[in-house]
Protein backbone atom coordinates (compact mmCIF):
# COMPACT_ATOMS: atom_id res chain seq x y z
CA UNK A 1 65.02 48.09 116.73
CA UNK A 2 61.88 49.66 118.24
CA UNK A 3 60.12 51.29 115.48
CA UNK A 4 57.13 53.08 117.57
CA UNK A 5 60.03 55.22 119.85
CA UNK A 6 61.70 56.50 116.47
CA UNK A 7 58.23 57.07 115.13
CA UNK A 8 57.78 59.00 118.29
CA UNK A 9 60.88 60.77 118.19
CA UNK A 10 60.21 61.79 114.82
CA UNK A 11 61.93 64.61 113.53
CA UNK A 12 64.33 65.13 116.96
CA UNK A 13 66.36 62.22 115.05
CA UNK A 14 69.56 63.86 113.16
CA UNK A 15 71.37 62.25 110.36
CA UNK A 16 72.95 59.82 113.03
CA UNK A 17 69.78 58.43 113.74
CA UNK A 18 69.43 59.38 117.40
CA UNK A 19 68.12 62.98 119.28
CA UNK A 20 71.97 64.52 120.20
CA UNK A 21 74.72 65.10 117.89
CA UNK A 22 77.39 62.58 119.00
CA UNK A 23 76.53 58.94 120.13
CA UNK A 24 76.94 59.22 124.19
CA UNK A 25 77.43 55.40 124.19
CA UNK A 26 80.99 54.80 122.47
CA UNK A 27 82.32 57.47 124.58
CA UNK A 28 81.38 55.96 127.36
CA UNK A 29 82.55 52.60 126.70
CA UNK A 30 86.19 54.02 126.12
CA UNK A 31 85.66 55.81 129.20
CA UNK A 32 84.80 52.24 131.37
CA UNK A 33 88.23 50.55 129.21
CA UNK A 34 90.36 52.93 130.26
CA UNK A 35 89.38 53.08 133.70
CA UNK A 36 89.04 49.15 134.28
CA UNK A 37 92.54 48.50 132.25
CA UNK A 38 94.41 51.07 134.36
CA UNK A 39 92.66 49.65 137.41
CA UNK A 40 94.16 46.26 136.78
CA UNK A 41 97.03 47.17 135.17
CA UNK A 42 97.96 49.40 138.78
CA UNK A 43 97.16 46.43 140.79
CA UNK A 44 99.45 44.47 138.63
CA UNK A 45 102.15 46.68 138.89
CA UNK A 46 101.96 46.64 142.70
CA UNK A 47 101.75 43.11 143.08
CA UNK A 48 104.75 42.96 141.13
CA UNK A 49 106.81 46.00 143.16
CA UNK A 50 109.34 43.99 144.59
CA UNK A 51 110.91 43.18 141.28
CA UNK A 52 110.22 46.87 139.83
CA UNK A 53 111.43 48.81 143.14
CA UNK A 54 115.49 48.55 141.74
CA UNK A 55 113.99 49.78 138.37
CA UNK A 56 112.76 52.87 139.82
CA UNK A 57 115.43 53.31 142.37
CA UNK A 58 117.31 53.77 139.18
CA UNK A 59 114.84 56.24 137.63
CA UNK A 60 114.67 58.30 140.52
CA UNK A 61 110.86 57.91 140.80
CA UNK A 62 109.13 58.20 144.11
CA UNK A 63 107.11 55.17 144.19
CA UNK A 64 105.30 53.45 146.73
CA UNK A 65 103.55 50.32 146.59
CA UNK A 66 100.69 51.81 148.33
CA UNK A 67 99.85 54.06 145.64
CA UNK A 68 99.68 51.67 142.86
CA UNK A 69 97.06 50.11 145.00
CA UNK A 70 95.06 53.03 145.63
CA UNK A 71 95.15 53.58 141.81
CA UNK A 72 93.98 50.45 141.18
CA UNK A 73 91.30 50.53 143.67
CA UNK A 74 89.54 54.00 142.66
CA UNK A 75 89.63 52.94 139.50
CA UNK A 76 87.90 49.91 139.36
CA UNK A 77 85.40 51.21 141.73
CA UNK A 78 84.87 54.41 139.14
CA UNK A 79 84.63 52.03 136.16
CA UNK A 80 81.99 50.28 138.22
CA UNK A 81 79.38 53.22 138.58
CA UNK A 82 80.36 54.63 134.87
CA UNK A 83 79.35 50.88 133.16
CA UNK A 84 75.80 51.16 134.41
CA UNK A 85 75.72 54.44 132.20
CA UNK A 86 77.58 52.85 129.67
CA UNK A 87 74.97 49.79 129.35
CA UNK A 88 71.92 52.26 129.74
CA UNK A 89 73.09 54.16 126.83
CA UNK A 90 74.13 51.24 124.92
CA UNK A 91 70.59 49.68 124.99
CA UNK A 92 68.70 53.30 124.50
CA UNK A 93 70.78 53.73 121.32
CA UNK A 94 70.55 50.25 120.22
CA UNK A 95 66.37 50.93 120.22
CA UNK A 96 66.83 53.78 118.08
CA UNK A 97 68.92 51.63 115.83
CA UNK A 98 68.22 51.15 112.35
CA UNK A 99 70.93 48.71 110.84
CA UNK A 100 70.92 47.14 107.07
CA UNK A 101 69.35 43.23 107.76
CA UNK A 102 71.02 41.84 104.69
CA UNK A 103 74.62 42.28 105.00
CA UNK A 104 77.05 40.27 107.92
CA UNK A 105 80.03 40.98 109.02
CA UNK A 106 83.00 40.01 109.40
CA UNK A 107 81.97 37.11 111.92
CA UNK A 108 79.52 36.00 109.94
CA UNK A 109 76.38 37.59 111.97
CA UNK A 110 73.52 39.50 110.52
CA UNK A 111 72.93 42.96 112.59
CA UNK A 112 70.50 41.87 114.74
CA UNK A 113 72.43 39.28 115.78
CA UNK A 114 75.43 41.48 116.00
CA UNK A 115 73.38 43.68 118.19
CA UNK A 116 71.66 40.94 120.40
CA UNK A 117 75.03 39.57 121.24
CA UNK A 118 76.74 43.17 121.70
CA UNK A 119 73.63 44.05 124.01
CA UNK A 120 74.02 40.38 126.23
CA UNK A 121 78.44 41.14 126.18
CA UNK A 122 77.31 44.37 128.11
CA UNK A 123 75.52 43.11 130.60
CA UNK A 124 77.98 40.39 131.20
CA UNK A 125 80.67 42.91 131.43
CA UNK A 126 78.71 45.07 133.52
CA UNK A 127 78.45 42.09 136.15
CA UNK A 128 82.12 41.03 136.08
CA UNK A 129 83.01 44.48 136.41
CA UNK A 130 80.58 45.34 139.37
CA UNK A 131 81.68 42.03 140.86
CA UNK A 132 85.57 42.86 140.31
CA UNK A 133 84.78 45.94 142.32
CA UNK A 134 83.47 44.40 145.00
CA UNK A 135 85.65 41.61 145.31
CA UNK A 136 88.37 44.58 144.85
CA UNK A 137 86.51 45.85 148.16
CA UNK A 138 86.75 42.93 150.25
CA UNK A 139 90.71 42.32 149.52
CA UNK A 140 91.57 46.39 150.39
CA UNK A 141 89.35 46.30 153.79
CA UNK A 142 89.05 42.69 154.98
CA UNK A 143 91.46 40.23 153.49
CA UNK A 144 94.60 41.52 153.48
CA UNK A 145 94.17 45.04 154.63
CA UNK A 146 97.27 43.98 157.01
CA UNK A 147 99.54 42.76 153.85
CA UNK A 148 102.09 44.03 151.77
CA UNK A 149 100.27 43.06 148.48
CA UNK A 150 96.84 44.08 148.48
CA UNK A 151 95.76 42.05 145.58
CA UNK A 152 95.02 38.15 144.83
CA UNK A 153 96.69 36.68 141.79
CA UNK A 154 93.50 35.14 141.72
CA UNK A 155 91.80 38.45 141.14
CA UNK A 156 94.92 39.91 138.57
CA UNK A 157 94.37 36.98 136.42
CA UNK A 158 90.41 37.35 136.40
CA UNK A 159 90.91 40.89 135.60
CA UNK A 160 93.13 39.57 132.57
CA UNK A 161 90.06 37.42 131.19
CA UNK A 162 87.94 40.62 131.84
CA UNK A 163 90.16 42.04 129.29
CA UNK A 164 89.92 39.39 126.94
CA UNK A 165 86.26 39.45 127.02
CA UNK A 166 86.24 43.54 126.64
CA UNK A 167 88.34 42.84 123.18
CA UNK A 168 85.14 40.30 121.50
CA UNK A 169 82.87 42.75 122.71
CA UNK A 170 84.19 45.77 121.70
CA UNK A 171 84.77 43.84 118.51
CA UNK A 172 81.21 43.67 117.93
CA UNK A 173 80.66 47.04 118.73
CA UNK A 174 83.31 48.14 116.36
CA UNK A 175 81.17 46.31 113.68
CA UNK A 176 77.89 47.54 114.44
CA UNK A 177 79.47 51.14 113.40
CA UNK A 178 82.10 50.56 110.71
CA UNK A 179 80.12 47.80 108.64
CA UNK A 180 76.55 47.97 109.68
CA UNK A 181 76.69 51.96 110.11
CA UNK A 182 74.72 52.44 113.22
CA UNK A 183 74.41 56.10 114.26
CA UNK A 184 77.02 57.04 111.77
CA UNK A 185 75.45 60.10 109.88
CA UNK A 186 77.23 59.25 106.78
CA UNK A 187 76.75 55.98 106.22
CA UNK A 188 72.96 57.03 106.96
CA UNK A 189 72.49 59.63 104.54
CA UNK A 190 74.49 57.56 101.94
CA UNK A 191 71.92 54.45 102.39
CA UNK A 192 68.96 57.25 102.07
CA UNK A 193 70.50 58.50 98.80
CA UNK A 194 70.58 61.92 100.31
CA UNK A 195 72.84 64.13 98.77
CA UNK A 196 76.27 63.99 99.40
CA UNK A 197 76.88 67.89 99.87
CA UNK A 198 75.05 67.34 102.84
CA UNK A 199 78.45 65.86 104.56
CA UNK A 200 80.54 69.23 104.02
CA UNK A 201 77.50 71.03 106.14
CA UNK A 202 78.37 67.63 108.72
CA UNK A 203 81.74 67.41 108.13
CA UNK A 204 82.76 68.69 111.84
CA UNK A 205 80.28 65.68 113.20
CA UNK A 206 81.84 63.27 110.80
CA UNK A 207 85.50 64.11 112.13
CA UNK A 208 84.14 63.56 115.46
CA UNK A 209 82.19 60.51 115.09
CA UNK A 210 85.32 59.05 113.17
CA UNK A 211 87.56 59.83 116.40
CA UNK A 212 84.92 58.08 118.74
C-alpha cells in the first residue's frame, strides 16, 4: 500500500512482510471481540436475572445481578481503549501491505478494495464501540444508577447489531489473510518462488500465524 515506507524499511521486513515476527493487529482484534461480546453478553444476562435467578438457585451459584453489570461495564470500557490500538495497528500493517491485485475473493472485491473497506469497518467499529462505552457510562452513573437493571434494551439490542457488524468485518479481514495472503510468511515466500525448505526453518511462525 505505501511503497516508499517498505522501501524504507527495507530489509527489517521478514517473510511476513512487516518488521516483528507475528502480525500485532489480528491479535488485537480478537482481543477487542472478546472483550466487547462478553461485555454485552454480561449486560444481557443481567437484564435478564429475574428469569435466570431459579436457574442458579438450582445450581448453587452465588450470583448477583450486580456483578453481571460490573462485568459488563469494565468490559466494554476495556474494549474501548484496546480498539484504538487495534485500528492503529490495523492501518500501520495495512501500509506495509503487499496483496496480489488480480485475484477477488469470495465477495467479489479485488484487495484493495477488500482493504479500503476493512480499513473504513474499523473505524466505524471503533466509533460504535467508543460510543457504546460511553453511553454504557451514562446508564451505570446517571440514568438508572438507582435501578435494578442497569442496562437499556435499547442499548442490548444496539450492542447485538455491533455484533453483526463485527462478523462482515472480520469477514473481510479473514480474507485479506486466507485468500489475498497479507502478512502470511508462506503465502509470501510461495508468491516469490522462494524455496519451500525455507518453511521448516519458519515452521514455528507458521503454526502461530495459523492460530491467530
Amino acid at each position: 500500500m505505501s511503497p516508499d515506507l517498505i522501501e524504507q524499511l527495507g530489509d527489517q521486513l521478514g517473510p511476513n512482510g512487516l518488521p516483528y515476527v507475528l502480525p500485532i493487529h489480528p491479535n488485537l482484534v480478537h482481543l477487542t471481540l472478546g472483550l466487547f461480546i462478553v461485555g454485552i453478553s454480561f449486560d444481557i444476562v443481567g437484564a435478564l436475572f429475574p428469569l435466570e435467578k431459579r436457574v442458579f438457585k438450582f445450581l448453587a451459584i452465588p450470583a448477583t445481578r450486580s456483578n453481571f453489570f460490573d462485568v459488563g461495564w469494565f468490559n466494554i470500557v476495556a474494549a474501548a481503549v484496546i480498539t484504538f490500538f487495534t485500528v492503529a495497528s490495523g492501518f500501520y500493517e495495512m501500509l506495509l501491505a503487499q496483496p496480489p491485485s488480480n485475484t477477488t475473493s469470495a465477495w467479489g472485491l479485488y484487495s484493495l478494495e477488500t482493504m479500503l473497506w476493512h480499513g473504513v469497518g474499523g473505524v466505524l467499529l471503533l466509533a460504535f464501540i467508543v460510543g457504546m462505552a460511553i453511553w454504557r457510562g451514562f446508564q451505570r452513573y446517571v440514568w438508572r444508577q438507582d435501578r435494578a437493571r442497569q442496562v437499556q434494551w435499547s442499548y442490548l439490542l444496539t450492542g447485538l447489531g455491533v455484533f453483526a457488524l463485527m462478523f462482515a468485518h472480520g469477514t473481510l479481514g479473514a480474507q485479506l489473510a486466507a485468500e489475498f495472503g497479507v502478512h502470511i510468511s508462506a503465502d509470501r515466500l510461495l508468491r516469490a518462488g522462494e524455496d519451500l525448505s525455507v518453511l521448516n526453518v519458519l515452521l514455528p511462525t507458521l503454526v502461530l500465524e495459523s492460530l491467530f
